[in-house]
PDB file of N, CA and C in Angstrom:
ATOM      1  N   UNK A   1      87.416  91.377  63.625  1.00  0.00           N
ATOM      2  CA  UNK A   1      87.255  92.767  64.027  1.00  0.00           C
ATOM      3  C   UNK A   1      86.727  92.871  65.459  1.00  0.00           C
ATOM      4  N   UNK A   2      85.547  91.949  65.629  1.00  0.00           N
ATOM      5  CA  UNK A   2      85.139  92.183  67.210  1.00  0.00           C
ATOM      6  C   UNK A   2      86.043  91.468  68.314  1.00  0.00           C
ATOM      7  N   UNK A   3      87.052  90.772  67.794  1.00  0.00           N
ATOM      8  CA  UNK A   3      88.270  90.363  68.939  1.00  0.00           C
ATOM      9  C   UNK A   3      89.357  91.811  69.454  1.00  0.00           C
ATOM     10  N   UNK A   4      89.742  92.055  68.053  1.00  0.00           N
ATOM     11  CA  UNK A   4      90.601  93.309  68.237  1.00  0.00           C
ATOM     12  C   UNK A   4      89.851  94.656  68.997  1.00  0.00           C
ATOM     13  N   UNK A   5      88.726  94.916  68.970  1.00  0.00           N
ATOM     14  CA  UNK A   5      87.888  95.497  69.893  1.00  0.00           C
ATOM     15  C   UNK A   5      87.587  95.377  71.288  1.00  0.00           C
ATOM     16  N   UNK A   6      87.557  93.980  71.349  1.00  0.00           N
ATOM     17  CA  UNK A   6      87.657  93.379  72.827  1.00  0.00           C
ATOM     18  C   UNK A   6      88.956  93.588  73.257  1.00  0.00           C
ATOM     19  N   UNK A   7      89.879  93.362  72.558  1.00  0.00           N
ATOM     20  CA  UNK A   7      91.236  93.216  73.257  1.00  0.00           C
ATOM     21  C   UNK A   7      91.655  94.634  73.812  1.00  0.00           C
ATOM     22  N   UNK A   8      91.529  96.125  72.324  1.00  0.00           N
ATOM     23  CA  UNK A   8      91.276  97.039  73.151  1.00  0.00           C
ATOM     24  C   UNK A   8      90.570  97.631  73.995  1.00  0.00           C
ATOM     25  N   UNK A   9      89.178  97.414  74.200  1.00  0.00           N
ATOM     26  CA  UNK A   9      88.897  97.917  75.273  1.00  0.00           C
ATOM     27  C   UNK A   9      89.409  97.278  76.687  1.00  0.00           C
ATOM     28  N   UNK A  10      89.690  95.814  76.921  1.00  0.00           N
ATOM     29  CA  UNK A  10      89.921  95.164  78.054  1.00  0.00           C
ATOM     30  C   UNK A  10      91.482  95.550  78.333  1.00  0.00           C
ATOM     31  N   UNK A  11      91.946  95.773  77.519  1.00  0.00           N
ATOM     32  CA  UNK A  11      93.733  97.071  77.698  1.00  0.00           C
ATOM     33  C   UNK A  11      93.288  98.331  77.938  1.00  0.00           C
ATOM     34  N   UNK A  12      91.935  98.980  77.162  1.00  0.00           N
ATOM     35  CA  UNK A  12      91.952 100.575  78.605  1.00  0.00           C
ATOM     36  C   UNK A  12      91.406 100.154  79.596  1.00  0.00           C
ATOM     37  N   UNK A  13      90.844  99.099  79.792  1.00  0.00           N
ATOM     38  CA  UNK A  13      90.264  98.924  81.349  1.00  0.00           C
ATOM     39  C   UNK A  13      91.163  98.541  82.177  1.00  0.00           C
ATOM     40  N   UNK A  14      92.178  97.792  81.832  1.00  0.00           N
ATOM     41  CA  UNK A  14      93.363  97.359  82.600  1.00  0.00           C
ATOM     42  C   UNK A  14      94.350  98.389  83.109  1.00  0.00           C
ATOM     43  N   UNK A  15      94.618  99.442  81.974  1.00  0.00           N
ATOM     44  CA  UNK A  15      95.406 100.740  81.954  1.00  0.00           C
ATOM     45  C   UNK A  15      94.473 101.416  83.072  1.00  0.00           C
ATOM     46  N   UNK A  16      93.637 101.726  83.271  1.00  0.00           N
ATOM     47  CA  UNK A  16      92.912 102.706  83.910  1.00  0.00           C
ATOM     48  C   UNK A  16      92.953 102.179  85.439  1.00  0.00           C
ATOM     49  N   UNK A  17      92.711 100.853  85.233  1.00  0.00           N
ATOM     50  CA  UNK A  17      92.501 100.111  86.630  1.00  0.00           C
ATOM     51  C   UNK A  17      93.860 100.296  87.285  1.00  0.00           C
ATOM     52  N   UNK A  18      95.575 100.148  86.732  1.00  0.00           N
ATOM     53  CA  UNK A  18      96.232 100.540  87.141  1.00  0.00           C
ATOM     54  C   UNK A  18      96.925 102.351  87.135  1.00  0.00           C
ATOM     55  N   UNK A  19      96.208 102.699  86.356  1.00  0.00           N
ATOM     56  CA  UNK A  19      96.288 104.383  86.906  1.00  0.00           C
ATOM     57  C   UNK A  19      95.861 104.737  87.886  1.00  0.00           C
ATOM     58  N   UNK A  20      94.629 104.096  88.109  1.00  0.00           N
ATOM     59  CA  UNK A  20      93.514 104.077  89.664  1.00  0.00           C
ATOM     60  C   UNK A  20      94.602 103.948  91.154  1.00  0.00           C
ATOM     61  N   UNK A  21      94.932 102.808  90.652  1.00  0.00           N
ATOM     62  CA  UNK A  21      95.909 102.152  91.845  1.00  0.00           C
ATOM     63  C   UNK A  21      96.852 103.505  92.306  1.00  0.00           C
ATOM     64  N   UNK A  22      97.582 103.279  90.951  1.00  0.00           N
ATOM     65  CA  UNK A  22      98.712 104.231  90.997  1.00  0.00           C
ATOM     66  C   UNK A  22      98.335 106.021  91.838  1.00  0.00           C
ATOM     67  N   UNK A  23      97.160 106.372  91.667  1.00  0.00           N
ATOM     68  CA  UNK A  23      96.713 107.644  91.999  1.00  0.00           C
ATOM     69  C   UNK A  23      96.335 107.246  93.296  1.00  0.00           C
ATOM     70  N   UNK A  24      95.794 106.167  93.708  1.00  0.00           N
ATOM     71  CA  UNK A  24      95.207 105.676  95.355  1.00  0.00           C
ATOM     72  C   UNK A  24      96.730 105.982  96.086  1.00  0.00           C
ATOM     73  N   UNK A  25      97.649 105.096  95.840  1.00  0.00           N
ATOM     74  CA  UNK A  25      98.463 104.556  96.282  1.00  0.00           C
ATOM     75  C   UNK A  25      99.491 105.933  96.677  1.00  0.00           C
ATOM     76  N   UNK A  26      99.521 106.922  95.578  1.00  0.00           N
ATOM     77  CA  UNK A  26     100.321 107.996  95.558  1.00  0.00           C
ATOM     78  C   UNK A  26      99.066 108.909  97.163  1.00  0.00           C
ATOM     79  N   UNK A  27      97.750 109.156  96.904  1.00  0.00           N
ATOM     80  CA  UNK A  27      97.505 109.908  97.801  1.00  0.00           C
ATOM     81  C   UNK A  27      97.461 109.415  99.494  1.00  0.00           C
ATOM     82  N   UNK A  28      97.548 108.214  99.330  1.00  0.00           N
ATOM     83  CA  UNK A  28      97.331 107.509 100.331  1.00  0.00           C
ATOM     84  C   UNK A  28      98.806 106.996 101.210  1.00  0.00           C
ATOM     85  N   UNK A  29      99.859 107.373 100.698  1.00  0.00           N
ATOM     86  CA  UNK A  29     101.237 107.671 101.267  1.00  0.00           C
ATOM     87  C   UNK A  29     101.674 108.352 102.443  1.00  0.00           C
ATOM     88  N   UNK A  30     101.051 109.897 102.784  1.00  0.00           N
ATOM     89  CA  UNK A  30     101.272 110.357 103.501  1.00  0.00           C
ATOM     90  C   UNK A  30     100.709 109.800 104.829  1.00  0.00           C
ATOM     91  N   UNK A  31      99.048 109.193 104.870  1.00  0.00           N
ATOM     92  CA  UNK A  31      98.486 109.003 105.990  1.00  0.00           C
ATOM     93  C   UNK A  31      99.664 107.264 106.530  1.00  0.00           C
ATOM     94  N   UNK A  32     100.115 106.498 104.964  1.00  0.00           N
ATOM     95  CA  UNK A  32     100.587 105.420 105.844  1.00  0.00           C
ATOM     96  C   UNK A  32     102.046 105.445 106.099  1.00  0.00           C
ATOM     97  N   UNK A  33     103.180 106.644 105.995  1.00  0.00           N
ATOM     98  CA  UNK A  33     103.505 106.775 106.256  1.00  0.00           C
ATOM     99  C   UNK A  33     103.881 107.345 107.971  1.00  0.00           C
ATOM    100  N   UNK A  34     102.698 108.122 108.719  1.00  0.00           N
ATOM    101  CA  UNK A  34     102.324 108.342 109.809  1.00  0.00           C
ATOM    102  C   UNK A  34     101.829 107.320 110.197  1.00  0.00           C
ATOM    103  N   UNK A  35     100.838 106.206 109.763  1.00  0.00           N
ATOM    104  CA  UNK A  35     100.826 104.988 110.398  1.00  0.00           C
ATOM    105  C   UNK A  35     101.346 104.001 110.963  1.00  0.00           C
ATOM    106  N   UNK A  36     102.591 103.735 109.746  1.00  0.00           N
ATOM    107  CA  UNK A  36     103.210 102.815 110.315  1.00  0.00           C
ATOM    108  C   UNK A  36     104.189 103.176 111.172  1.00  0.00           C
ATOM    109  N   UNK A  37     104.744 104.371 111.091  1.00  0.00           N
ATOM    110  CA  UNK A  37     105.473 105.074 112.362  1.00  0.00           C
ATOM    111  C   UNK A  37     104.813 104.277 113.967  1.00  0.00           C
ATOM    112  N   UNK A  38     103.439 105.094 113.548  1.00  0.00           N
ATOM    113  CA  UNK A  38     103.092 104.621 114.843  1.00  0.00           C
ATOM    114  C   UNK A  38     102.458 103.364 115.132  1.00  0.00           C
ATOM    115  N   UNK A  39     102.301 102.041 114.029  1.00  0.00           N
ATOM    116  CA  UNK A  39     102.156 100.970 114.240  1.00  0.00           C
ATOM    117  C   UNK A  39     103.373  99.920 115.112  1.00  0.00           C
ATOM    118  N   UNK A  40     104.427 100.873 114.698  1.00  0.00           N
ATOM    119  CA  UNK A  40     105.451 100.780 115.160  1.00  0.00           C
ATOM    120  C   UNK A  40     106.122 100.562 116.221  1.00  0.00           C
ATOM    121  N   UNK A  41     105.616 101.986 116.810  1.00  0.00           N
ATOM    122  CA  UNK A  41     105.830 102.079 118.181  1.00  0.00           C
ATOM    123  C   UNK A  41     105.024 101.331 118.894  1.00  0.00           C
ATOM    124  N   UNK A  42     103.896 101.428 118.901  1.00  0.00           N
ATOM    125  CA  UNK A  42     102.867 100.682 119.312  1.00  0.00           C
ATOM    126  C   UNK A  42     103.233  99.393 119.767  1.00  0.00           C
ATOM    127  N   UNK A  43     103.687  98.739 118.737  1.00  0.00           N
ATOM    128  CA  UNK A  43     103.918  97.146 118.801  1.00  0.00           C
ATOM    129  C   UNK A  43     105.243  96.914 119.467  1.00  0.00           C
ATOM    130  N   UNK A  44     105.862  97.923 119.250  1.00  0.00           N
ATOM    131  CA  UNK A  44     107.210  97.455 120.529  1.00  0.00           C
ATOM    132  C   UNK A  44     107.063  97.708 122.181  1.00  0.00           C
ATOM    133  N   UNK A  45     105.989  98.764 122.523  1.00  0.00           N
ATOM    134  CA  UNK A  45     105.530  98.635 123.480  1.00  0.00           C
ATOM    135  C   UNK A  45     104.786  97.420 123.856  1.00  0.00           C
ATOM    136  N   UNK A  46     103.780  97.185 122.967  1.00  0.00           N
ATOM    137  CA  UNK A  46     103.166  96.080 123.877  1.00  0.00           C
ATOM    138  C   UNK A  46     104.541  94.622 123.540  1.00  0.00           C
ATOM    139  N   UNK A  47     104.921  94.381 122.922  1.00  0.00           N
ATOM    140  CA  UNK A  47     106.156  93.280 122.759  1.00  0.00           C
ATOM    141  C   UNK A  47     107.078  93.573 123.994  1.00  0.00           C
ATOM    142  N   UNK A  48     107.938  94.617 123.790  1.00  0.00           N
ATOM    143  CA  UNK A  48     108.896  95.011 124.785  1.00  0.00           C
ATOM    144  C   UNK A  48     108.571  94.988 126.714  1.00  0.00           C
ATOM    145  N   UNK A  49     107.166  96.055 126.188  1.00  0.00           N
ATOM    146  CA  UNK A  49     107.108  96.307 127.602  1.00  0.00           C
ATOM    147  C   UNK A  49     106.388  95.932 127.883  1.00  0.00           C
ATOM    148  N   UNK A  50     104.955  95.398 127.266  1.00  0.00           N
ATOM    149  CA  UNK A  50     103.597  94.418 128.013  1.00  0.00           C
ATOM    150  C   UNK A  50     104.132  93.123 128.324  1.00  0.00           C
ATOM    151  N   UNK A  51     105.490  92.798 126.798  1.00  0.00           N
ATOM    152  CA  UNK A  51     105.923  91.498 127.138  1.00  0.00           C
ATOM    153  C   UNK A  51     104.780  90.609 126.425  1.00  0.00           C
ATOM    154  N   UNK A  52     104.145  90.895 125.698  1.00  0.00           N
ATOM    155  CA  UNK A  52     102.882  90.509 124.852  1.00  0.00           C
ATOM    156  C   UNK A  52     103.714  89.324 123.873  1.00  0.00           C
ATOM    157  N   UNK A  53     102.887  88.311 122.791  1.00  0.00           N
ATOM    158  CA  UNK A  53     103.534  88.063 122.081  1.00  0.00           C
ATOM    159  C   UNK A  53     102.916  88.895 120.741  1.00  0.00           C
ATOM    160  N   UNK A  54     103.923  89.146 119.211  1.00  0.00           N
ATOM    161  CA  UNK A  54     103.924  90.024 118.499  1.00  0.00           C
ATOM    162  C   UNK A  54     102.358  90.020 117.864  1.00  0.00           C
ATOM    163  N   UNK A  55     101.422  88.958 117.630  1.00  0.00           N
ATOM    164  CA  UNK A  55     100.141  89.123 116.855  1.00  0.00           C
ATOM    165  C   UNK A  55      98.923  89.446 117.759  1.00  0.00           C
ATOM    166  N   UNK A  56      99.291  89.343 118.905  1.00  0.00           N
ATOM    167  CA  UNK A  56      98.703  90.238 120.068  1.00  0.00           C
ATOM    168  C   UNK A  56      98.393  91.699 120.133  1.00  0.00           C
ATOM    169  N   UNK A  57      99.891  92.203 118.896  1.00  0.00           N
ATOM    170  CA  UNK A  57      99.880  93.838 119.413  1.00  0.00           C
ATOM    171  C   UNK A  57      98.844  94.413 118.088  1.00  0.00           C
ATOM    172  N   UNK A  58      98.510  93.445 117.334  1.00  0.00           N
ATOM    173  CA  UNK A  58      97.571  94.023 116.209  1.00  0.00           C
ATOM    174  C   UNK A  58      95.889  94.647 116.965  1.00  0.00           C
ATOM    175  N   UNK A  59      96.037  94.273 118.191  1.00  0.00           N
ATOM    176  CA  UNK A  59      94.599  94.625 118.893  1.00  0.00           C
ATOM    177  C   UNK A  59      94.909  95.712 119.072  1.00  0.00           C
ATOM    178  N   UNK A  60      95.829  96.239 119.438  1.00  0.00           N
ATOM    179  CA  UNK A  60      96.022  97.544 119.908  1.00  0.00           C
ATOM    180  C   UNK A  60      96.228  99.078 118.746  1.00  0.00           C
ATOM    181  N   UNK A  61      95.783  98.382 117.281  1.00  0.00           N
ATOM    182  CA  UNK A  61      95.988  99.455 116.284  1.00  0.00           C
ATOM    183  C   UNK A  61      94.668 100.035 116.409  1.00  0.00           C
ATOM    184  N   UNK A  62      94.395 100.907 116.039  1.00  0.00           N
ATOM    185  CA  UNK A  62      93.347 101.927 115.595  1.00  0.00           C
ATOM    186  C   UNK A  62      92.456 101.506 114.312  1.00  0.00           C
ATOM    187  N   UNK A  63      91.318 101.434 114.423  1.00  0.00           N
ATOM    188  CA  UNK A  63      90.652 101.218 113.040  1.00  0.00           C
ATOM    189  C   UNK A  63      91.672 101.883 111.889  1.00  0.00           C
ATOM    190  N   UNK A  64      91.350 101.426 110.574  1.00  0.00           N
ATOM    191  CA  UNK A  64      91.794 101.429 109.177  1.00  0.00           C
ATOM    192  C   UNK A  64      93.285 101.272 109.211  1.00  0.00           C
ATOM    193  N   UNK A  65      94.081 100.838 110.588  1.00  0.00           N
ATOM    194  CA  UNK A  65      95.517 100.245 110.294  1.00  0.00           C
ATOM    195  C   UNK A  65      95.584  98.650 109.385  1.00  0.00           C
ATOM    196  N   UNK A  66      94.671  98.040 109.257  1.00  0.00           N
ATOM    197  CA  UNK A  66      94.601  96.532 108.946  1.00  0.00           C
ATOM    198  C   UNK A  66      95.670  96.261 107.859  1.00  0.00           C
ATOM    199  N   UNK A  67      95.763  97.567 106.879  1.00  0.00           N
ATOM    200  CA  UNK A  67      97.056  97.142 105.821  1.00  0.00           C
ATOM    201  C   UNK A  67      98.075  96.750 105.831  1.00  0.00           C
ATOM    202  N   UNK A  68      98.365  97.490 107.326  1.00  0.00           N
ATOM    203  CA  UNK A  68      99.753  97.574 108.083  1.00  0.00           C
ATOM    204  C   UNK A  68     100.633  96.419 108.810  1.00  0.00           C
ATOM    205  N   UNK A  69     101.721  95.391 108.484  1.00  0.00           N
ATOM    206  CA  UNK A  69     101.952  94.408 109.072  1.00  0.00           C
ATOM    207  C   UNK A  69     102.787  94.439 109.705  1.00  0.00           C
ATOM    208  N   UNK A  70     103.291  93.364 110.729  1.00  0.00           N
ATOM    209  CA  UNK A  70     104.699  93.713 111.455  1.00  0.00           C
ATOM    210  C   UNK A  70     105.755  92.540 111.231  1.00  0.00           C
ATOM    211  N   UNK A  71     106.521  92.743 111.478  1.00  0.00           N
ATOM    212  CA  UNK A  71     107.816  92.111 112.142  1.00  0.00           C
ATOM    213  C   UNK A  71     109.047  92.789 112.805  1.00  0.00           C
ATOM    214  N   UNK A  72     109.055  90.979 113.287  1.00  0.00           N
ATOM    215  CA  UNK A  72     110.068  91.352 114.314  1.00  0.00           C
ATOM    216  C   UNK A  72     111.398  90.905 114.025  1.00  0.00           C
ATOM    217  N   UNK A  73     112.400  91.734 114.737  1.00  0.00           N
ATOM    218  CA  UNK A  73     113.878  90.841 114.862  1.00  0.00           C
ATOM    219  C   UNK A  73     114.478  91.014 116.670  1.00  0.00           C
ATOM    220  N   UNK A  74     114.473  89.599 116.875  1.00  0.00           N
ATOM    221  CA  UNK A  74     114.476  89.839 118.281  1.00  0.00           C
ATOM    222  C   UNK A  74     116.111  89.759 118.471  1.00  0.00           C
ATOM    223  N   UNK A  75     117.095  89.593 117.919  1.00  0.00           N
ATOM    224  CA  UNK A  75     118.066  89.474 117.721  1.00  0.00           C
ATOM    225  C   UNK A  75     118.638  91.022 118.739  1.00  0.00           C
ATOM    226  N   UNK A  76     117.878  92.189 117.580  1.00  0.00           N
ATOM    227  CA  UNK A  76     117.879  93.420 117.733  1.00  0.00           C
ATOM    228  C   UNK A  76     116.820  94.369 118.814  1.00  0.00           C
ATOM    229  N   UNK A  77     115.909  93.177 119.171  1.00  0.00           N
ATOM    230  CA  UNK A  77     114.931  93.819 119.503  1.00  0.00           C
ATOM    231  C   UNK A  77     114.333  95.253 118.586  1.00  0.00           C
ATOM    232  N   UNK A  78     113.500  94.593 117.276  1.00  0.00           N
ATOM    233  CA  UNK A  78     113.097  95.683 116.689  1.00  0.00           C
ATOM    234  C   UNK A  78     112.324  95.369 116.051  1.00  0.00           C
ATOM    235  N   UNK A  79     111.278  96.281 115.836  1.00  0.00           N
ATOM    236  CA  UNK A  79     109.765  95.824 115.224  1.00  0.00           C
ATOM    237  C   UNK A  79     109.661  96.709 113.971  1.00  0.00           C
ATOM    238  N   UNK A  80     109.447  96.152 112.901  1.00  0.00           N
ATOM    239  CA  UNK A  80     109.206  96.946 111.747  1.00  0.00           C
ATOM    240  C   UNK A  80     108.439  96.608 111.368  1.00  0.00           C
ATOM    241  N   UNK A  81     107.083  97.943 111.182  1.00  0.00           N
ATOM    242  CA  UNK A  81     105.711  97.736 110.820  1.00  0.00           C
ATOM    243  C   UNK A  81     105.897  98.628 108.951  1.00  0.00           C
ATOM    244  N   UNK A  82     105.241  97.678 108.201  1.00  0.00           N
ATOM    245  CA  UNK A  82     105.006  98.276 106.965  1.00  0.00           C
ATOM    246  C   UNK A  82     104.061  98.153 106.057  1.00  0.00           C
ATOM    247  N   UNK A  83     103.803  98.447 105.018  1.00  0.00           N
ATOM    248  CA  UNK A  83     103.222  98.235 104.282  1.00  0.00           C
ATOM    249  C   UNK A  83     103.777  97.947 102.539  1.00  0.00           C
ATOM    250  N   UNK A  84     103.632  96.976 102.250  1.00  0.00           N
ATOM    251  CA  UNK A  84     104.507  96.483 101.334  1.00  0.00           C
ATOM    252  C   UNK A  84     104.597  97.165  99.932  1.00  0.00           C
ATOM    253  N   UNK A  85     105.817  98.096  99.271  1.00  0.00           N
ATOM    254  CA  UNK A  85     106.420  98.668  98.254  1.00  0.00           C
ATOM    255  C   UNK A  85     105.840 100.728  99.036  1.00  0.00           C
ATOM    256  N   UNK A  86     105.124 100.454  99.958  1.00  0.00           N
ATOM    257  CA  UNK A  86     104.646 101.818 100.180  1.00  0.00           C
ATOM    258  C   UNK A  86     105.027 102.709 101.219  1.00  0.00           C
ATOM    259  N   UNK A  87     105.252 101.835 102.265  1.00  0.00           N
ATOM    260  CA  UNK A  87     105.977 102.537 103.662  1.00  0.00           C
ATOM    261  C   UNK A  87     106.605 101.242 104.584  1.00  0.00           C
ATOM    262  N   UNK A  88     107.499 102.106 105.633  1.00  0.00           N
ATOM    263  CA  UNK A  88     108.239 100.467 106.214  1.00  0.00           C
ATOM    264  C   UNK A  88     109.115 101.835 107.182  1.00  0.00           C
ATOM    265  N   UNK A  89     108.902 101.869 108.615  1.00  0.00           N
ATOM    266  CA  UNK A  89     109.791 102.300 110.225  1.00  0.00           C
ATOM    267  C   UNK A  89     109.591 101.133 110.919  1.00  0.00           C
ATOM    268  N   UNK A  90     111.036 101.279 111.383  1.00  0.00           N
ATOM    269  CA  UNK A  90     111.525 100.421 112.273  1.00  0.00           C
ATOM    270  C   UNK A  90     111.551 101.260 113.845  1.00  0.00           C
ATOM    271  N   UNK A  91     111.355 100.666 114.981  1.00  0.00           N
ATOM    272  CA  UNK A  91     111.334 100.699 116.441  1.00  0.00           C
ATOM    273  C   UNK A  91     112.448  99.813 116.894  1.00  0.00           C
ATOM    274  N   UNK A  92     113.271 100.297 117.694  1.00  0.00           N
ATOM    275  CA  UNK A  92     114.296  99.623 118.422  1.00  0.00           C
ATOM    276  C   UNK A  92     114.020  99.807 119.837  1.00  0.00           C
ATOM    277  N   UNK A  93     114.307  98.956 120.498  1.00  0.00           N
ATOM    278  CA  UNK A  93     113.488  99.036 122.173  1.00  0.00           C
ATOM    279  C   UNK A  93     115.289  99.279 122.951  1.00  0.00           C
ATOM    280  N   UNK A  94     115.208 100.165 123.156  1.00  0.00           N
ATOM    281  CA  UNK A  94     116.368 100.069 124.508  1.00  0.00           C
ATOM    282  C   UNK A  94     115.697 100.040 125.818  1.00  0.00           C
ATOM    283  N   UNK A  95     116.928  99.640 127.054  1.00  0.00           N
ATOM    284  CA  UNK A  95     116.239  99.141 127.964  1.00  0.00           C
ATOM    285  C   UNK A  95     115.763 100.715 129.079  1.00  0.00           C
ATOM    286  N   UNK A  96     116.564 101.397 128.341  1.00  0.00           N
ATOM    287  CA  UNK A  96     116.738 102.768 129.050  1.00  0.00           C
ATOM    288  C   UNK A  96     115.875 103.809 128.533  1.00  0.00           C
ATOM    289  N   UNK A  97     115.996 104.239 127.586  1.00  0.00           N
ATOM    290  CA  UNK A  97     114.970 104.908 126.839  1.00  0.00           C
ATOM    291  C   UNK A  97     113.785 104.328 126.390  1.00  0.00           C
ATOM    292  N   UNK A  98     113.526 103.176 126.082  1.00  0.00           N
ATOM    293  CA  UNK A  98     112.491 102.690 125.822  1.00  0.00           C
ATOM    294  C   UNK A  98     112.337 102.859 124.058  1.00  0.00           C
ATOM    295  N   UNK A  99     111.258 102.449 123.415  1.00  0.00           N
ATOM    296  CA  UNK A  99     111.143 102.487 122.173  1.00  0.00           C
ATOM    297  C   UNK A  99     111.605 103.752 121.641  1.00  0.00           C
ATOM    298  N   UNK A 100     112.366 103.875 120.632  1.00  0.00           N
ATOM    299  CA  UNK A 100     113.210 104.880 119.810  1.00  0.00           C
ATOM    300  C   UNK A 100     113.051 104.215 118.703  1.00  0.00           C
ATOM    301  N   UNK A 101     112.292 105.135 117.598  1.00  0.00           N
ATOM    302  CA  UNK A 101     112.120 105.143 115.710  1.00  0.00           C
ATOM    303  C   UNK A 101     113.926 105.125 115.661  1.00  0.00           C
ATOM    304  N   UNK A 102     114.186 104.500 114.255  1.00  0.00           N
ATOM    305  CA  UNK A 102     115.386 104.718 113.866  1.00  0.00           C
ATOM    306  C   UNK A 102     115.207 106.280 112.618  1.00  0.00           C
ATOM    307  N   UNK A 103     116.760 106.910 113.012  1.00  0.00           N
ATOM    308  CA  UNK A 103     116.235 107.951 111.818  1.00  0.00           C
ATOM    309  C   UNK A 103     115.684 108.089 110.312  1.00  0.00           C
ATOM    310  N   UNK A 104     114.629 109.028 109.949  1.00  0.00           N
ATOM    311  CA  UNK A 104     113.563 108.875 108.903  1.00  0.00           C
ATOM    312  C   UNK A 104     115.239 108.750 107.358  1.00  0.00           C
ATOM    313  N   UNK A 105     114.866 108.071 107.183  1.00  0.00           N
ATOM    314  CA  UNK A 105     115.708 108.369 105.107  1.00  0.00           C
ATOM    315  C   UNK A 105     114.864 107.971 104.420  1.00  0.00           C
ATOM    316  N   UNK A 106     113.801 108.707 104.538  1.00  0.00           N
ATOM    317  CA  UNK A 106     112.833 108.229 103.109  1.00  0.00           C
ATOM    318  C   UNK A 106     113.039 109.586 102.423  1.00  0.00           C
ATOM    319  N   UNK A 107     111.828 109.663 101.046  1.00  0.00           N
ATOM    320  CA  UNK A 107     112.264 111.295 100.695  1.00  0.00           C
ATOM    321  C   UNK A 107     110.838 111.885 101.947  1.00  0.00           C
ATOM    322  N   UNK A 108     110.998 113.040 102.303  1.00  0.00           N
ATOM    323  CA  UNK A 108     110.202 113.672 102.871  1.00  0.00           C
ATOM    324  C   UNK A 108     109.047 114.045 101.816  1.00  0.00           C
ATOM    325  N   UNK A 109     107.624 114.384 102.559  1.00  0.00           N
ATOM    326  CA  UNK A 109     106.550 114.585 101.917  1.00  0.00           C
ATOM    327  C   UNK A 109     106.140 115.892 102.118  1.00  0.00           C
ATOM    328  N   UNK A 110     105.809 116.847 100.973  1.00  0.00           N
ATOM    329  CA  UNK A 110     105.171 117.984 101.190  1.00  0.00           C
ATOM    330  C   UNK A 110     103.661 118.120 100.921  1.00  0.00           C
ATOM    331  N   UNK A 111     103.216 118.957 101.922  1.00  0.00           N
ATOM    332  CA  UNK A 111     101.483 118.863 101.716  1.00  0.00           C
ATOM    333  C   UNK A 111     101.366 120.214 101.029  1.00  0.00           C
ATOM    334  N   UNK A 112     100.377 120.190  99.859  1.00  0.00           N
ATOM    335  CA  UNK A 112      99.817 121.192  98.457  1.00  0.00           C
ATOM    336  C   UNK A 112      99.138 121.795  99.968  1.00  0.00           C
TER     337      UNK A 112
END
């Protein structure tokens, strides 16, 4: 009897711990969605145009970006900063315009 007790309570603690997540993760979308936009840009400037190399341009984020990672494809010249299953923009560097986001296709977010 006191196993089957243990087992359920350590399954609502597990359930809850991932409802937690799940509710973090949902409110916390919008701000890293605007982040990595601009982690984005960020990092193709200093790559592109400082000419930096890419783990260099992490100095240049703003406190509470740390979630946020990058890569590159130099193929394309393009830096895609994301955050993994949650947000992900890509930066393409032309030589003329300079850093250009590729267009948004995520679903759009509305604020309550």
């Amino acid at each position: 009897m006191g196993a089957r007790r243990i087992a359920w309570v350590a399954a609502a603690l597990v359930g809850a711990a991932v409802l937690g997540a799940w509710l973090y993760a949902r409110a916390m979308t919008p701000k890293l969605e605007l982040g990595v936009g601009y982690a984005a840009r960020v990092a193709c400037g200093c790559r592109y145009m400082g000419k930096r190399p890419l783990a260099q341009c992490y100095k240049d984020f703003e406190p509470g970006m740390e979630p946020i990672s990058l890569e590159e494809d130099a193929a394309t010249k393009a830096i895609t900063a994301y955050v993994p299953l949650v947000a992900s923009r890509t930066v393409r560097f032309d030589p003329v315009l300079g850093c250009q986001p590729e267009p948004f296709t995520g679903k759009r977010l509305t604020v309550p």
